[in-house]
C-alpha atoms as a PDB file:
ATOM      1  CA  UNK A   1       0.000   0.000   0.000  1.00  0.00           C
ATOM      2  CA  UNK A   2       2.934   2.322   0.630  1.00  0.00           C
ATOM      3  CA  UNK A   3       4.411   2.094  -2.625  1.00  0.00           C
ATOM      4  CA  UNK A   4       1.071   2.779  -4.419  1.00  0.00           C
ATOM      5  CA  UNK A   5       1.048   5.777  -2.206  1.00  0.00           C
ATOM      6  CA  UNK A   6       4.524   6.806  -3.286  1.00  0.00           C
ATOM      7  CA  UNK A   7       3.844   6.334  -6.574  1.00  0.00           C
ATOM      8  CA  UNK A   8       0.420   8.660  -6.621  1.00  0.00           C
ATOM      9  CA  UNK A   9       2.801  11.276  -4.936  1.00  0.00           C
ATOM     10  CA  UNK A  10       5.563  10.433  -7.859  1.00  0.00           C
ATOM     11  CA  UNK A  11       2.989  11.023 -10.561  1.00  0.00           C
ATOM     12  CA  UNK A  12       1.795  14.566  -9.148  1.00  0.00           C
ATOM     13  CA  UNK A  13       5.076  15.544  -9.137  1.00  0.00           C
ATOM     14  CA  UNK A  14       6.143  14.601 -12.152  1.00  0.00           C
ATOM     15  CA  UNK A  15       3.023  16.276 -13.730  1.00  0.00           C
ATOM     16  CA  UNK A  16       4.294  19.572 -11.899  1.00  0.00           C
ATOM     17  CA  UNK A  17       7.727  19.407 -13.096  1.00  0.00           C
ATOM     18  CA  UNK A  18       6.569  18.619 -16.817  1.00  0.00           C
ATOM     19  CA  UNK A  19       4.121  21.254 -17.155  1.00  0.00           C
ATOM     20  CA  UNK A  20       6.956  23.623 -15.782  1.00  0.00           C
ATOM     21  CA  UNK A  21       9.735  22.230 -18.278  1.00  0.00           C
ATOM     22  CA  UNK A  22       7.001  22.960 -20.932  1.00  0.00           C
ATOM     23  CA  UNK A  23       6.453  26.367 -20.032  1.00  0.00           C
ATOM     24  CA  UNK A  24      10.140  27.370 -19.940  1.00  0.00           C
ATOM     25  CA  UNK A  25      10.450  25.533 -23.010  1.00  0.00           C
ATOM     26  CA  UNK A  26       7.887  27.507 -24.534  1.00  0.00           C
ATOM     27  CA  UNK A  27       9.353  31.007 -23.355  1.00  0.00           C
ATOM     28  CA  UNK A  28      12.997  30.086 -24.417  1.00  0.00           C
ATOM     29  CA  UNK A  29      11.923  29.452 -28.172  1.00  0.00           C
ATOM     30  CA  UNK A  30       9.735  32.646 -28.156  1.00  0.00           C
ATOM     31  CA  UNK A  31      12.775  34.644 -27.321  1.00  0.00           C
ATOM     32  CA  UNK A  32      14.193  36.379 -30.571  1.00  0.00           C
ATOM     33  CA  UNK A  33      17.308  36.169 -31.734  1.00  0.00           C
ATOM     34  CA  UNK A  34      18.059  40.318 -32.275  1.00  0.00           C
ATOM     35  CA  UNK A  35      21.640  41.346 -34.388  1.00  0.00           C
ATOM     36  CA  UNK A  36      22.477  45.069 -35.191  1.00  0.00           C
ATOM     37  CA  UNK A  37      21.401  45.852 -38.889  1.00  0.00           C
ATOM     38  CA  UNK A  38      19.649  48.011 -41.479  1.00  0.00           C
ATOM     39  CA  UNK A  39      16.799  47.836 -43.659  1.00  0.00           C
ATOM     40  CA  UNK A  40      16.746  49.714 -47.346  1.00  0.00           C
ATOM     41  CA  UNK A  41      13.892  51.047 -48.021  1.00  0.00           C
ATOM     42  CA  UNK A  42      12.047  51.626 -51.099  1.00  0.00           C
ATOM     43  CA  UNK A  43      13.330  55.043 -52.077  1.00  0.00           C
ATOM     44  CA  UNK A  44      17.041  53.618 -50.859  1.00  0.00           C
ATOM     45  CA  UNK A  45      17.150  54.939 -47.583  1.00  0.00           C
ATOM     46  CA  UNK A  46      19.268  53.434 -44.924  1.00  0.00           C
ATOM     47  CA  UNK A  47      17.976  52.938 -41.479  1.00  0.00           C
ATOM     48  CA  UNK A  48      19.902  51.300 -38.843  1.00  0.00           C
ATOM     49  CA  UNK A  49      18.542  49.154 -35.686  1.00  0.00           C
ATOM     50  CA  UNK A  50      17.987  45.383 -34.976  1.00  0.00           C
ATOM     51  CA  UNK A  51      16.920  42.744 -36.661  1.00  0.00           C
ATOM     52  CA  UNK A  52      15.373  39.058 -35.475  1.00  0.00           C
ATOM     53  CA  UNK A  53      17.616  36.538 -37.114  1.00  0.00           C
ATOM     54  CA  UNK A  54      14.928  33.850 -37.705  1.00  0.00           C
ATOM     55  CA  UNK A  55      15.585  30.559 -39.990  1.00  0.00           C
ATOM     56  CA  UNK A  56      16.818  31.045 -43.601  1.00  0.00           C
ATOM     57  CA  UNK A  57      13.017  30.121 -45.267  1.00  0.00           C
ATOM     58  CA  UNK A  58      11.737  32.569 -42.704  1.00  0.00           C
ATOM     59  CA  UNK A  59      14.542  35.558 -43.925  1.00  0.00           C
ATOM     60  CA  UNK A  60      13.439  34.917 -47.345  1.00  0.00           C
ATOM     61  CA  UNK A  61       9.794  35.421 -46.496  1.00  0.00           C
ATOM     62  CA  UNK A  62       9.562  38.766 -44.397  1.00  0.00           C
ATOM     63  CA  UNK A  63      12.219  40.947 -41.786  1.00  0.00           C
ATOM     64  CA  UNK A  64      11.251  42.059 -38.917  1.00  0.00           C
ATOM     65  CA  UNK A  65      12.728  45.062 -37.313  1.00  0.00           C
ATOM     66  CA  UNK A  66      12.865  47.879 -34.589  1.00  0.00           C
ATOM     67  CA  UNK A  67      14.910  50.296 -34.155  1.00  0.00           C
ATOM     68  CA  UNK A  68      16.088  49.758 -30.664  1.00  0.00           C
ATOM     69  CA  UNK A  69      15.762  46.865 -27.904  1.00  0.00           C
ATOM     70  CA  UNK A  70      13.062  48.768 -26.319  1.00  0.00           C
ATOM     71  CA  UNK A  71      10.915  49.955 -29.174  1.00  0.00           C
ATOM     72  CA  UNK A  72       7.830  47.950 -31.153  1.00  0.00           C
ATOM     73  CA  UNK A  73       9.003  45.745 -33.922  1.00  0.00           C
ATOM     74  CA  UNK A  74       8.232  46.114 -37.292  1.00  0.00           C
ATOM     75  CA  UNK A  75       7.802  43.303 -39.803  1.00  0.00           C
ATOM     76  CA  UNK A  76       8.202  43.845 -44.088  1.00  0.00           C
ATOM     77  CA  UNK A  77       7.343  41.943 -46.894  1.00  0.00           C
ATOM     78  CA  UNK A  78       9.918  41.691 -50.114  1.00  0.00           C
ATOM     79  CA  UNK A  79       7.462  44.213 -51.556  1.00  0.00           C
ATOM     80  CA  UNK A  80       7.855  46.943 -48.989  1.00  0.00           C
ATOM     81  CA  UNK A  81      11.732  46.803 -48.480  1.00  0.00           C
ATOM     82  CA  UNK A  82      14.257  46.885 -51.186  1.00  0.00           C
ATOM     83  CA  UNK A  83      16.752  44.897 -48.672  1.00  0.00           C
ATOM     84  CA  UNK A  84      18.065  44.301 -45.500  1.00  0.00           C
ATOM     85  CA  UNK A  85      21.297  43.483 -43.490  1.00  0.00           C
ATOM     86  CA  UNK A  86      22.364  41.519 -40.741  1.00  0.00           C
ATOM     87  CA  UNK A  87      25.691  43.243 -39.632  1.00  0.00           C
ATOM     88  CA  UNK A  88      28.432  40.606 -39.596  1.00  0.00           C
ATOM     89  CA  UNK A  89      26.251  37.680 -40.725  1.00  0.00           C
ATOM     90  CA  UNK A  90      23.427  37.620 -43.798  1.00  0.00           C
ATOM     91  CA  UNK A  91      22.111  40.390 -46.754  1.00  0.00           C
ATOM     92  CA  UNK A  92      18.913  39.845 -48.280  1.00  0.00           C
ATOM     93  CA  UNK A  93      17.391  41.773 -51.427  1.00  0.00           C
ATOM     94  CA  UNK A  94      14.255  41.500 -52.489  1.00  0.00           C
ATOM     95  CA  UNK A  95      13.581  40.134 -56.375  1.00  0.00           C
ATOM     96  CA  UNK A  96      10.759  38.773 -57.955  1.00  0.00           C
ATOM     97  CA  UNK A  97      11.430  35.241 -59.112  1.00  0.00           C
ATOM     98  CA  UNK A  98       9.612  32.221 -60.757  1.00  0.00           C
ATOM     99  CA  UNK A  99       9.538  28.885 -59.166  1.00  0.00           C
ATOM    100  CA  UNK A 100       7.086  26.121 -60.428  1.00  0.00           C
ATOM    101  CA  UNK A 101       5.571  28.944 -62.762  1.00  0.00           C
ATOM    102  CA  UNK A 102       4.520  30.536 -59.669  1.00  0.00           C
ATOM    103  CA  UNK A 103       5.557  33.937 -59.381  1.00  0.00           C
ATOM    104  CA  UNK A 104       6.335  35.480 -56.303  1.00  0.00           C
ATOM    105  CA  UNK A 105       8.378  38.270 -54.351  1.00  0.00           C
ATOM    106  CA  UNK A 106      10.943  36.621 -51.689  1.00  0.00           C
ATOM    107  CA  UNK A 107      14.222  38.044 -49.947  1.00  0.00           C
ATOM    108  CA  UNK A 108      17.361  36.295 -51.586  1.00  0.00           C
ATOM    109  CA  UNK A 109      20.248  35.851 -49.499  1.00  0.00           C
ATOM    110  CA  UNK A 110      23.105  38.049 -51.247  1.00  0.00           C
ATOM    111  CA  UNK A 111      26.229  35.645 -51.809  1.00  0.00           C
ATOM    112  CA  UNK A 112      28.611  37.272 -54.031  1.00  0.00           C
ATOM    113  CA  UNK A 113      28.350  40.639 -56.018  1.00  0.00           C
ATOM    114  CA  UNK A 114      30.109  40.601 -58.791  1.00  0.00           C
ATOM    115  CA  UNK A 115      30.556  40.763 -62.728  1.00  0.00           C
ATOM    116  CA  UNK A 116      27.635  38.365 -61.805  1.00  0.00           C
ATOM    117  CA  UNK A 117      25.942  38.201 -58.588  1.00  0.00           C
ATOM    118  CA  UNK A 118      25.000  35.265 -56.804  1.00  0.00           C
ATOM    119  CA  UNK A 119      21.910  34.360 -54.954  1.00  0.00           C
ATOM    120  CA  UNK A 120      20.605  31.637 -52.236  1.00  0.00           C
ATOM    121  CA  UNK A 121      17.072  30.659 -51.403  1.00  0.00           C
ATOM    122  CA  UNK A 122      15.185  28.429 -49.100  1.00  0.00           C
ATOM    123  CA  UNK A 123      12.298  26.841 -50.323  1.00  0.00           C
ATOM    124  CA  UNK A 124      10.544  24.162 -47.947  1.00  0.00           C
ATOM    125  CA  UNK A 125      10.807  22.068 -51.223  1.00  0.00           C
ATOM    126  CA  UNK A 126      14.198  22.550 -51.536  1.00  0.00           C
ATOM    127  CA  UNK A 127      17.446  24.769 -52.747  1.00  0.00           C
ATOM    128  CA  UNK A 128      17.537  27.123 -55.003  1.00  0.00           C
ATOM    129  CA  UNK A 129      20.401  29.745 -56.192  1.00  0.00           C
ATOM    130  CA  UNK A 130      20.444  32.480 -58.839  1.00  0.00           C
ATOM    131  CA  UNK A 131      23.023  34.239 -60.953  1.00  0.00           C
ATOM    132  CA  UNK A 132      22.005  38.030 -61.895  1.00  0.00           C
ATOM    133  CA  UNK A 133      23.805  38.730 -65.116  1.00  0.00           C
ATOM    134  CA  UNK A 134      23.351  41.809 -66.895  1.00  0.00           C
ATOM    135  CA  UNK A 135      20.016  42.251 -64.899  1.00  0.00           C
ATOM    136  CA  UNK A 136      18.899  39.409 -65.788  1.00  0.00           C
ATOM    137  CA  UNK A 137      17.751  36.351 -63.253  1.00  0.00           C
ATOM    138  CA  UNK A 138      18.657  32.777 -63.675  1.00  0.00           C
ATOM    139  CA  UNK A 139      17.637  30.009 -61.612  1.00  0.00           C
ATOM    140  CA  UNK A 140      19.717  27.319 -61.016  1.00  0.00           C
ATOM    141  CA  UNK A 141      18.527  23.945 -59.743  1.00  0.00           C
ATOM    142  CA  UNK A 142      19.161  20.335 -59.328  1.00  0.00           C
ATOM    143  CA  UNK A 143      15.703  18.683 -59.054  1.00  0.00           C
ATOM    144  CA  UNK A 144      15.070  14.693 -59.239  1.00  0.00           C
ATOM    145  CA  UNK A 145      14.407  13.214 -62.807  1.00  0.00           C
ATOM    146  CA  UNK A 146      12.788  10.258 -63.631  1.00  0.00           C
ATOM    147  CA  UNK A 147      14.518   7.960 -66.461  1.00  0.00           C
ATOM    148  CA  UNK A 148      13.740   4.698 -67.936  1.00  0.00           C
ATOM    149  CA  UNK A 149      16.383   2.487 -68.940  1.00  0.00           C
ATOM    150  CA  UNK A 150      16.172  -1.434 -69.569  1.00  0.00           C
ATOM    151  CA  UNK A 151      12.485  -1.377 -68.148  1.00  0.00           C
ATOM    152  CA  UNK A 152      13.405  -0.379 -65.013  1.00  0.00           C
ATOM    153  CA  UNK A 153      12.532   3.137 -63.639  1.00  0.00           C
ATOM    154  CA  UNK A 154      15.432   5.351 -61.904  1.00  0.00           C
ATOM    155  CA  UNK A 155      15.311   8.648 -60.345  1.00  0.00           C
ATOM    156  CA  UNK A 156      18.404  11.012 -61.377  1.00  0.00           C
ATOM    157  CA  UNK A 157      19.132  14.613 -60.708  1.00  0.00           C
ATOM    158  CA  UNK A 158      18.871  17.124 -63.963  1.00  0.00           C
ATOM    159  CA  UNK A 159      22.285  18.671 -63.333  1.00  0.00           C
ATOM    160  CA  UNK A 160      20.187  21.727 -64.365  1.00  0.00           C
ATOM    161  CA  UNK A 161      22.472  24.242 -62.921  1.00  0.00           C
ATOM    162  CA  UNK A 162      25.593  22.753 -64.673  1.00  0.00           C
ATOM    163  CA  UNK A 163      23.732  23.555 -68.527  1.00  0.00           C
ATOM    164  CA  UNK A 164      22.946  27.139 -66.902  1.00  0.00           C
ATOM    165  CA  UNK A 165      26.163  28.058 -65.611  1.00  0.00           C
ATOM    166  CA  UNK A 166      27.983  26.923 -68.744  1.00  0.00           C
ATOM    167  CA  UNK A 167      26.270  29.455 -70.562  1.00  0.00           C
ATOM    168  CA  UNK A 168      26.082  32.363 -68.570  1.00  0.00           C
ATOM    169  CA  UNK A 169      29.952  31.652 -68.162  1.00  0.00           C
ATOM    170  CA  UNK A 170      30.996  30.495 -71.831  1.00  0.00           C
ATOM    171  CA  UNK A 171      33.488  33.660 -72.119  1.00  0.00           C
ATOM    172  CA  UNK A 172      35.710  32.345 -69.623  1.00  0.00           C
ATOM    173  CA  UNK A 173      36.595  28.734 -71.067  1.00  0.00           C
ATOM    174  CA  UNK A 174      39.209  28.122 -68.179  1.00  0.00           C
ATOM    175  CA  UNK A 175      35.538  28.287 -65.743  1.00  0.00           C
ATOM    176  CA  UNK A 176      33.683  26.367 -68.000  1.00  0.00           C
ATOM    177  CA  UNK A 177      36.096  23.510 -67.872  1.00  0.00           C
ATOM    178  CA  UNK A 178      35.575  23.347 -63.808  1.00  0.00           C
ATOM    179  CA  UNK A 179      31.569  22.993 -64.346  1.00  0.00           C
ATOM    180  CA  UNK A 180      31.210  19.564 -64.730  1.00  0.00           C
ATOM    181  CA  UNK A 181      33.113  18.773 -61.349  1.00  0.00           C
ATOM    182  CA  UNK A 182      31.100  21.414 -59.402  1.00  0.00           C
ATOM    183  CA  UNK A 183      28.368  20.236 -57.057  1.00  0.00           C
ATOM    184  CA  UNK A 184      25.319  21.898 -56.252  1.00  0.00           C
ATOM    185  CA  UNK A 185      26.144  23.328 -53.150  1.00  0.00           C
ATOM    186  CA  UNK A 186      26.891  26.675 -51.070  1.00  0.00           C
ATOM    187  CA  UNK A 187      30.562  26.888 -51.082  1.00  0.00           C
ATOM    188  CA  UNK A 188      31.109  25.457 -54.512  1.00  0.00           C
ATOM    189  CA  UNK A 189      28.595  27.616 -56.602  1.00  0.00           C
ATOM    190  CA  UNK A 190      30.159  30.363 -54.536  1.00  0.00           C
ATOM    191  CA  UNK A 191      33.727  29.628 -55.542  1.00  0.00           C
ATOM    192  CA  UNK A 192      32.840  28.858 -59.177  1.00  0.00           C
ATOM    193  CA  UNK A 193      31.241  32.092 -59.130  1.00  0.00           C
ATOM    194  CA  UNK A 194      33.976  33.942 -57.610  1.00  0.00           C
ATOM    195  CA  UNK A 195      36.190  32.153 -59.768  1.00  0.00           C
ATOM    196  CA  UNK A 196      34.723  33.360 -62.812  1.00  0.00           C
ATOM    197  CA  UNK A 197      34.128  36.972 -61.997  1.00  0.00           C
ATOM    198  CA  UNK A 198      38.591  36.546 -61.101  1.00  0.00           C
ATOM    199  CA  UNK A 199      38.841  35.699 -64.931  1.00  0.00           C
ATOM    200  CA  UNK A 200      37.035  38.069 -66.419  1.00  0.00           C
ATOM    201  CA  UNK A 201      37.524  40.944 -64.228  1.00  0.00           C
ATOM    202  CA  UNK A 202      40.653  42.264 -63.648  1.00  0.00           C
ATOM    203  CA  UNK A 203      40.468  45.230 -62.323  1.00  0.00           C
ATOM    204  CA  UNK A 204      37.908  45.068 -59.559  1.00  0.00           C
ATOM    205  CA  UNK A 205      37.300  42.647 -56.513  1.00  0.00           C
ATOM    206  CA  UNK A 206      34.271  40.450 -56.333  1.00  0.00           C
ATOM    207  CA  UNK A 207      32.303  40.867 -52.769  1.00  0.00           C
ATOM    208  CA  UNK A 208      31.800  37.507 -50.750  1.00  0.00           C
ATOM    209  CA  UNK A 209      29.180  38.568 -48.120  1.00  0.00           C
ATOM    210  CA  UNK A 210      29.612  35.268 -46.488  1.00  0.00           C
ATOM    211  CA  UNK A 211      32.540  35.715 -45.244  1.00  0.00           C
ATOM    212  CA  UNK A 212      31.666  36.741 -41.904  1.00  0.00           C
ATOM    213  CA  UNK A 213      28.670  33.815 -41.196  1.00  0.00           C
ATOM    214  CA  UNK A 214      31.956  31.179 -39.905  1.00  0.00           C
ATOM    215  CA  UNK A 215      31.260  28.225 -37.371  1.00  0.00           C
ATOM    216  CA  UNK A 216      30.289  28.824 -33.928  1.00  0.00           C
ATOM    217  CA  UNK A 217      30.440  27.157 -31.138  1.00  0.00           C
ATOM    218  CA  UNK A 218      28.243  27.364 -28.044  1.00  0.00           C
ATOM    219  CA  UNK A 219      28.327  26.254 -24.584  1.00  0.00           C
ATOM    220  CA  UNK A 220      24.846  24.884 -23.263  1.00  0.00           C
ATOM    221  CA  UNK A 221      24.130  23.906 -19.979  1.00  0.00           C
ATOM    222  CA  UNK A 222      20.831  21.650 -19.080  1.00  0.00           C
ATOM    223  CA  UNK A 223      19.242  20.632 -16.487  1.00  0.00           C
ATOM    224  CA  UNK A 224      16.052  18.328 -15.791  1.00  0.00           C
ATOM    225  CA  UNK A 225      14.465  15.931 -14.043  1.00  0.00           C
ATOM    226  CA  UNK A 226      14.766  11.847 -14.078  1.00  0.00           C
ATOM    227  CA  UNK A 227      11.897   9.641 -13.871  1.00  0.00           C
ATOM    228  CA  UNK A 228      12.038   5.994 -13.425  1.00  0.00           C
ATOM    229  CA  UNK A 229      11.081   2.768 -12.023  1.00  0.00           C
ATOM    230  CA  UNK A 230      12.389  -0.546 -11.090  1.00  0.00           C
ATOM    231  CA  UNK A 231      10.062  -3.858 -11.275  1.00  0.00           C
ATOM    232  CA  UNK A 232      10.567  -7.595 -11.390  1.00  0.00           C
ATOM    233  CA  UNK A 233       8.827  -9.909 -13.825  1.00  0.00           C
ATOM    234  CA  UNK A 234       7.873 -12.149 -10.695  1.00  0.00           C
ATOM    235  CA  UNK A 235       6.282  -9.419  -8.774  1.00  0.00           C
ATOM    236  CA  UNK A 236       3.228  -6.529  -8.942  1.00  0.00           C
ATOM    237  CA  UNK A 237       5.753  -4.431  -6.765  1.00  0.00           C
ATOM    238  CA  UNK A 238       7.586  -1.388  -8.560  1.00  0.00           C
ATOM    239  CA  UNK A 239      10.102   0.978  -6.919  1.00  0.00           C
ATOM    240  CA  UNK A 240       9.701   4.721  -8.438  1.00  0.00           C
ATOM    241  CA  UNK A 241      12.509   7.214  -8.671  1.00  0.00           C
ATOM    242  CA  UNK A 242      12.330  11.187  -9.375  1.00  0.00           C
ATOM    243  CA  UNK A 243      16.101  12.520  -9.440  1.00  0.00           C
ATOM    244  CA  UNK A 244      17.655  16.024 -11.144  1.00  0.00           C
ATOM    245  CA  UNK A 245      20.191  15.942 -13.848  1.00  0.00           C
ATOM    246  CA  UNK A 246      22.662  18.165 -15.691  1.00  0.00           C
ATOM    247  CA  UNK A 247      25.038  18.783 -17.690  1.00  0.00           C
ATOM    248  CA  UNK A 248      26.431  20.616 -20.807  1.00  0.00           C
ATOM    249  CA  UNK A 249      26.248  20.458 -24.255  1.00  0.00           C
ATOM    250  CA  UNK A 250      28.523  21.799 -26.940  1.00  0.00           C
ATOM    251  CA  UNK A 251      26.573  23.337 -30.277  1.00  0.00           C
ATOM    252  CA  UNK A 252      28.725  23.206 -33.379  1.00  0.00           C
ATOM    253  CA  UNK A 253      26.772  25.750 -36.322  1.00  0.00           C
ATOM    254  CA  UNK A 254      28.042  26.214 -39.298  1.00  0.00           C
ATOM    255  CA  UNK A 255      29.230  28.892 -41.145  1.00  0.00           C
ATOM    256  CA  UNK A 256      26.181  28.888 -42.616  1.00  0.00           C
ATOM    257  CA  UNK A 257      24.338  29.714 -39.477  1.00  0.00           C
ATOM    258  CA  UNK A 258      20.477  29.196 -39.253  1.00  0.00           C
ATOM    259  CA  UNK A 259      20.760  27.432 -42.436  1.00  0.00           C
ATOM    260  CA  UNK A 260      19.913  23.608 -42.213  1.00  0.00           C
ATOM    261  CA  UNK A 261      22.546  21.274 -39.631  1.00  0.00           C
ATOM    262  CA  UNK A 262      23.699  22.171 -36.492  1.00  0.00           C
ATOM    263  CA  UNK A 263      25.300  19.882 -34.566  1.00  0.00           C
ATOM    264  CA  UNK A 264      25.589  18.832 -31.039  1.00  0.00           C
ATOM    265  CA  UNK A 265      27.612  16.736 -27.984  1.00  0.00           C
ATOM    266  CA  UNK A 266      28.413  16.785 -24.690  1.00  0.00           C
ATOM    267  CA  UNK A 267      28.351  15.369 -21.204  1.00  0.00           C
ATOM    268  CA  UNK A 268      24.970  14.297 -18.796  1.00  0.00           C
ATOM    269  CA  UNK A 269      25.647  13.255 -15.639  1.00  0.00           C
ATOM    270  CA  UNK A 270      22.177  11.532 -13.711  1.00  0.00           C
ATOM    271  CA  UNK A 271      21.791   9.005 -10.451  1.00  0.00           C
ATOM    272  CA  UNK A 272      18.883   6.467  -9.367  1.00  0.00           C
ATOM    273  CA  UNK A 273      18.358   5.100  -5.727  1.00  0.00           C
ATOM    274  CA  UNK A 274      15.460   2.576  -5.806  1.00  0.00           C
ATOM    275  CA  UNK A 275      14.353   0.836  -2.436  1.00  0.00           C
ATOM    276  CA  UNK A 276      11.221  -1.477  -1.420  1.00  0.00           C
ATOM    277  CA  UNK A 277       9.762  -4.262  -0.727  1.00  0.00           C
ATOM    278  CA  UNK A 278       8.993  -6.927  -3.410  1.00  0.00           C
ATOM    279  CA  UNK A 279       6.592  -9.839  -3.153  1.00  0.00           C
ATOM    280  CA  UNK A 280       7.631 -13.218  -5.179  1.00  0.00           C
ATOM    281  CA  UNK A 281       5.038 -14.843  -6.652  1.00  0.00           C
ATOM    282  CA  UNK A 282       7.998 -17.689  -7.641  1.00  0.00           C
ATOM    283  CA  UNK A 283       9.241 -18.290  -4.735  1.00  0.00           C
ATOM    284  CA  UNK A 284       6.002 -17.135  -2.184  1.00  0.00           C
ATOM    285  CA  UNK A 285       8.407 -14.622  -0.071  1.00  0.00           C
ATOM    286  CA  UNK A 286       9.442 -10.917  -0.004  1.00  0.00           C
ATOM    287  CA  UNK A 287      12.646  -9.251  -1.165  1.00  0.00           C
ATOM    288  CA  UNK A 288      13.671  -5.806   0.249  1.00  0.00           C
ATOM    289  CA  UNK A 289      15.981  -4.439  -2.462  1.00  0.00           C
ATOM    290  CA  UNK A 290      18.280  -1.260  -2.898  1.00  0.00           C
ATOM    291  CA  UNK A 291      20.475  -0.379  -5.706  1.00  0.00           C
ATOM    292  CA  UNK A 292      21.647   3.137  -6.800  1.00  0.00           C
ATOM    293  CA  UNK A 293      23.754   3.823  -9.716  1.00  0.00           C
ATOM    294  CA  UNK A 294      25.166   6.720 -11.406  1.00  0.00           C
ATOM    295  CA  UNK A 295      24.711   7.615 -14.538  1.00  0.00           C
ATOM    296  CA  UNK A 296      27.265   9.434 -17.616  1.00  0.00           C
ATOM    297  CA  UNK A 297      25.803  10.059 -20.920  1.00  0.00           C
ATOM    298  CA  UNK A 298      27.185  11.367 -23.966  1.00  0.00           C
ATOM    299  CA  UNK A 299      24.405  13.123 -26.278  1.00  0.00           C
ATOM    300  CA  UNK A 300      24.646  13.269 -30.227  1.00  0.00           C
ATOM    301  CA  UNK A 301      22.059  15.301 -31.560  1.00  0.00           C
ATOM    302  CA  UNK A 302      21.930  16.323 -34.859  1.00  0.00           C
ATOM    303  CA  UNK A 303      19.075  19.042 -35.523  1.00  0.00           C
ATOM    304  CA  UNK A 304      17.353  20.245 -38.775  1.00  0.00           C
ATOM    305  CA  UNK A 305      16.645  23.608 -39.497  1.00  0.00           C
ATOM    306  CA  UNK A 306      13.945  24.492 -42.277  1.00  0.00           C
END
């Protein structure tokens, strides 16, 4: 009877504790992530203040700004800002673009300005960059194909990019010649890019605006709460144990911070103490058992960001 006591007084507790975690949880992710920037406004105007860093498909969609800590945000659209600029980290322009013959006004992420400029966007479908060449917009993509070949049915990617890019870059031939071994990625369209503006532009640097978004790394310390039990296949008796833990977590992001993959590790350190009374319906008697045990754990989270 005592143990189903303890174990009623367990479960209110634990209740308790997770409706607390949840509302912490739920006040830590409504916190916003504020960085010293500007917006450009329609007639070109620069006004400085903060911005709320969000994830990269939510930068393309709308910034929202205020000019200081203590002051209202405001949040554009792409059609009520020409741009805007996180100091030390991203630059978005607005631009109407066409994806799946839908057309539509977005902020692209500025990655390179040069002879030809460079763009990044994130689509919940997937990635998409854009070359701007003598004002003129060019998607690039690598979408999934389906082929058939010997009856069978395979799914390839167009290599649509590769097609584009050897175009728009057909007056350098030494570029041209690197296509084919260029992936679809951030860093590689970026140093094809820069590449190409190198050979056909002498006399003026190209502008990387991603040099400043480098890994970070961030200490996180956690703490919680351990619930468990302890029970024997030859018994109805359970022992029930409510214990805090901690620890700390290192976050690795990458340069290309609230993009998609962060990554995570780290060290958890947790203890159980169970104690009671057990009946034994195999051998008709009753065991009084303790055991306590500590507990290391090392966490490897991987986490996606849309």
């Amino acid at each position: 009877y005592s143990l189903k006591l303890n174990y009623k007084t367990m479960a209110k507790r634990l209740t308790s504790i997770l409706l607390f975690l949840t509302l912490i949880s739920c006040l830590c992710f409504s916190q916003k992530d504020l960085k010293p920037g500007y917006i450009i406004t329609n007639d070109l105007d620069t006004v400085y203040g903060l911005i709320n860093l969000k994830s990269n498909y939510q930068n393309s969609r709308s910034c929202e700004f205020k000019n200081e800590k203590d002051s209202i945000s405001e949040t554009f659209s792409p059609l009520q800002i020409k741009g805007y600029r996180i100091e030390n980290n991203k630059f978005y322009i607005s631009r109407e673009i066409n994806i799946n013959n839908k057309q539509q006004h977005v902020f692209l992420e500025y990655l390179l300005d040069g002879i030809v400029d460079l763009f990044y966007l994130r689509e919940l479908t997937g990635e998409y960059f854009f070359i701007d060449k003598e004002g003129v917009l060019y998607q690039l993509s690598n979408e999934d194909k389906k082929v058939i070949a010997n009856n069978s049915k395979y799914e390839v990617k167009s290599n649509q990019y590769m097609g584009v890019l050897i175009t728009l870059f057909q007056d350098s031939p030494e570029t041209t010649k690197e296509i084919r071994n260029t992936g679809f990625g951030y860093k590689e369209l970026i140093t094809i890019t820069k590449d190409y503006h190198n050979n056909v532009c002498k006399d003026q640097e190209c502008i990387d605006y991603t040099k400043s978004t480098k890994m970070r790394i961030w200490l996180e310390p956690n703490v919680g709460t351990s619930f468990s039990w302890m029970g024997f296949k030859t018994s109805k008796d359970y022992a029930y144990n409510l214990k805090p833990y901690g620890g700390i977590n290192i976050r690795f992001i990458p340069y290309r911070s609230h993009y998609i993959w962060n990554f995570a590790t780290g060290l958890n350190f947790s203890s159980s103490d169970f104690s009671g009374d057990f009946e034994n319906s195999l051998f008709d008697c009753t065991f009084r058992i303790r055991t306590k045990y500590t507990m290391v754990r090392i966490p490897l989270t991987v986490e996606y960001t849309s």
